[in-house]
Protein backbone atom coordinates (compact mmCIF):
# COMPACT_ATOMS: atom_id res chain seq x y z
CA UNK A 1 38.47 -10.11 67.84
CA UNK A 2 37.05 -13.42 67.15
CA UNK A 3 33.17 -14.32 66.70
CA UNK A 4 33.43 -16.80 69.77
CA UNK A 5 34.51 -13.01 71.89
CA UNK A 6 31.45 -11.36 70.32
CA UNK A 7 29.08 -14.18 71.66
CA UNK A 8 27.57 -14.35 68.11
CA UNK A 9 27.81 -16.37 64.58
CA UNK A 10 30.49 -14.92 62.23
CA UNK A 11 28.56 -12.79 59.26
CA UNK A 12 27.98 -13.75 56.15
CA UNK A 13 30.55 -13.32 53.23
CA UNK A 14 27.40 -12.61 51.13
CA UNK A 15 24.77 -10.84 53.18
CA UNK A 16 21.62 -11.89 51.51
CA UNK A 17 22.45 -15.34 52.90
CA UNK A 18 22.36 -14.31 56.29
CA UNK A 19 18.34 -15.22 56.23
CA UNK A 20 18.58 -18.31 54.53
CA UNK A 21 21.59 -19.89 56.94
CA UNK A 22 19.75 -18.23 60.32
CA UNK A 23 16.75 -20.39 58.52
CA UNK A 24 18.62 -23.62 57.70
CA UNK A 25 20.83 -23.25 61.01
CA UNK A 26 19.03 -25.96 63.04
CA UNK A 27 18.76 -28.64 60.81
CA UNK A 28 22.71 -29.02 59.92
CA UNK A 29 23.12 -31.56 63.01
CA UNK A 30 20.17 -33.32 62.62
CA UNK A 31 21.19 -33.80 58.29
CA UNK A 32 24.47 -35.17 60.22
CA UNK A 33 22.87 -37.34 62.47
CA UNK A 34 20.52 -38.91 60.21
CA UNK A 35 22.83 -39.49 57.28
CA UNK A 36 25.18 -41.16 59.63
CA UNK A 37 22.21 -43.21 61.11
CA UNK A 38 21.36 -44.09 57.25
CA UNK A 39 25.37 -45.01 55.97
CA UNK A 40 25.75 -47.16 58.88
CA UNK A 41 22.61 -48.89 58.45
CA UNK A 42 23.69 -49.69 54.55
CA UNK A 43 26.98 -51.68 56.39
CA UNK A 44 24.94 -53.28 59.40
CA UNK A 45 21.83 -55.01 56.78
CA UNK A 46 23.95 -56.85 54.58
CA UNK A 47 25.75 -58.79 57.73
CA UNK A 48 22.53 -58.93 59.32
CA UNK A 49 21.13 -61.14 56.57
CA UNK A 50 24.37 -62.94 56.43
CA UNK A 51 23.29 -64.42 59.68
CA UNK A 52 25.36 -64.10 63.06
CA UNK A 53 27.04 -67.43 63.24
CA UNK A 54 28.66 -66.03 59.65
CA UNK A 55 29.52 -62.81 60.64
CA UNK A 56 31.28 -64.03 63.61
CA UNK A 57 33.40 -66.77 61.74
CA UNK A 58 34.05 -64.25 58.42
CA UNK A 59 34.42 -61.00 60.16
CA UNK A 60 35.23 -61.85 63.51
CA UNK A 61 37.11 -64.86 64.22
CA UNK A 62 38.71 -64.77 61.10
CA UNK A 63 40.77 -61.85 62.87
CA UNK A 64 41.40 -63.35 66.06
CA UNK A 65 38.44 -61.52 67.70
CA UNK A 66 36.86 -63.74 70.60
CA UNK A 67 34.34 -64.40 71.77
CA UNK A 68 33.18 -64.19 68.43
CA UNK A 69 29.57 -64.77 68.62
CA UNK A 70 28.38 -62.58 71.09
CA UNK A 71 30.41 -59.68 69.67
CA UNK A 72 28.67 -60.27 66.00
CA UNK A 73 25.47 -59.97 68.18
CA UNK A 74 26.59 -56.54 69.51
CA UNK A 75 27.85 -55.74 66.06
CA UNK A 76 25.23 -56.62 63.70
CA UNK A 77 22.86 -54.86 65.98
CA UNK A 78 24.94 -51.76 66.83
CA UNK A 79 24.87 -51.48 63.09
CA UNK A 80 21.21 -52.04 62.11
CA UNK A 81 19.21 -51.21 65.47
CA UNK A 82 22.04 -48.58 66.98
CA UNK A 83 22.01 -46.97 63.21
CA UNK A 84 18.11 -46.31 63.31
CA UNK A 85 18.22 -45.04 66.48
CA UNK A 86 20.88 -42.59 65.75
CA UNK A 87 19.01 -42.14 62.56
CA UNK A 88 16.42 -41.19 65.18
CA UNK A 89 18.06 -39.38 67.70
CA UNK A 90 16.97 -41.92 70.24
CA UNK A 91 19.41 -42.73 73.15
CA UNK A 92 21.86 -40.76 70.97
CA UNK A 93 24.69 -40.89 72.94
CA UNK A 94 24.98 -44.24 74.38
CA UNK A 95 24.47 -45.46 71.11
CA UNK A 96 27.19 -43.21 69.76
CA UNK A 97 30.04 -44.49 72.68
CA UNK A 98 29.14 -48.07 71.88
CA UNK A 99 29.67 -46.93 68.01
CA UNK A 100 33.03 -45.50 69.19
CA UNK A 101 34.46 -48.64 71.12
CA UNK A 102 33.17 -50.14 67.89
CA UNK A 103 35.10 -48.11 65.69
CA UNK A 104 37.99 -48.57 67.66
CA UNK A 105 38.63 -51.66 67.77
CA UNK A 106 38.30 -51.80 63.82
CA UNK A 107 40.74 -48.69 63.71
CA UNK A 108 43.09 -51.27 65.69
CA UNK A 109 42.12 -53.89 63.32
CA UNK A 110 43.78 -51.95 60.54
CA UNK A 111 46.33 -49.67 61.65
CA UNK A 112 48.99 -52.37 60.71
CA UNK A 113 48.00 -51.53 57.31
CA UNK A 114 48.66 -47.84 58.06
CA UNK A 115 46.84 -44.79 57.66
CA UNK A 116 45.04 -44.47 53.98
CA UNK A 117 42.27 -46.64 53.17
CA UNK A 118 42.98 -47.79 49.60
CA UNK A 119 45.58 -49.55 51.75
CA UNK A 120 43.09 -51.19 54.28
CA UNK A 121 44.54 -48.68 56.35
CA UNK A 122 42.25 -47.08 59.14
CA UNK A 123 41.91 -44.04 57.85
CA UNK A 124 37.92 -44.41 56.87
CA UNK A 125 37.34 -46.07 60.26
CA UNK A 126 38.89 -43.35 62.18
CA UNK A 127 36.68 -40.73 60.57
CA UNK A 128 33.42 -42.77 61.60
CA UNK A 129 34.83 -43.01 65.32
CA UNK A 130 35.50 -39.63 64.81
CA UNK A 131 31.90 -38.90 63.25
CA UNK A 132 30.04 -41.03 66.28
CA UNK A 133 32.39 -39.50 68.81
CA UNK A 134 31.06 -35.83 68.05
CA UNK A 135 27.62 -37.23 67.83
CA UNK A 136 27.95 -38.53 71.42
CA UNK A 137 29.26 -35.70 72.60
CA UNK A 138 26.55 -33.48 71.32
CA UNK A 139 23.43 -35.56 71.79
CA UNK A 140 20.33 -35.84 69.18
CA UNK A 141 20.24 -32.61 69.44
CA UNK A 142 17.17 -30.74 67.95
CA UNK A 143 14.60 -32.58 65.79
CA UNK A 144 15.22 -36.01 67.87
CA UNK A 145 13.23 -38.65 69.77
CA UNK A 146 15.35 -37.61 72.60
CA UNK A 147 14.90 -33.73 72.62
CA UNK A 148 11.29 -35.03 71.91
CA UNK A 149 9.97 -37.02 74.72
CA UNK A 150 13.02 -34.62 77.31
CA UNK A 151 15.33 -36.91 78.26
CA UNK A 152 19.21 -37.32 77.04
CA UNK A 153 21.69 -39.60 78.76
């Protein structure tokens, strides 16, 4: 029989840990959720003080991606504003589907470069899709803005 029949958390391996993990257990999602929030900020500030009109002629245009300057808008901010409020928990999961489509579309991008990254393949795209599409399915979760103020999309 499997923990998920028993309707309980599988035991420890080493039982004085049981404490510390039942302690712990509700911040692992939130320690997800923020240090996604904080990576993705790291890649959305350096194009946001690039400027727009460069982000959409380097990054977007550059691959064929139009209407270019509207979508560095949405990108640019997805990445800086979207990231803190992830970081926050704060419309979590609308945030996180726009982060998806995002992701997407750069998974797209690369896979003619195939799978592994060293290759500019879409392999470390596909795990933040991944990473944002979990996040919108679950929510902010505890410890958010959202669980906060009692309202999640």
């Amino acid at each position: 029989m499997s923990y998920k029949d028993t309707g309980r958390e599988p035991s420890s391996m080493i039982g004085g840990l049981g404490s510390l993990y039942a302690g712990l257990g509700a911040l692992h999602w939130p320690l997800i959720r923020a240090t996604a929030g904080i990576i993705l900020f790291t890649h959305g500030w350096p194009k946001l003080m690039l400027g727009f009109q460069a982000v959409a002629a380097n990054t977007l245009a550059s691959r064929g991606i139009e209407p270019a300057l509207p979508l560095a808008y949405a990108l640019v901010l997805l990445e800086t504003a979207g990231a803190i409020f992830i970081l926050l928990g704060f419309l979590t999961r609308p945030i996180a589907i726009m982060l998806v489509v995002e992701f997407a579309v750069i998974v797209y991008q690369h896979f003619p470069n195939g799978y592994l990254w060293t290759a500019r393949g879409y392999e470390y795209p596909l795990l933040w899709g991944l990473l944002f599409l979990a996040i919108a399915i679950r929510g902010g979760g505890p410890y958010s803005v959202d669980r906060l103020i009692g309202r999640e999309v």
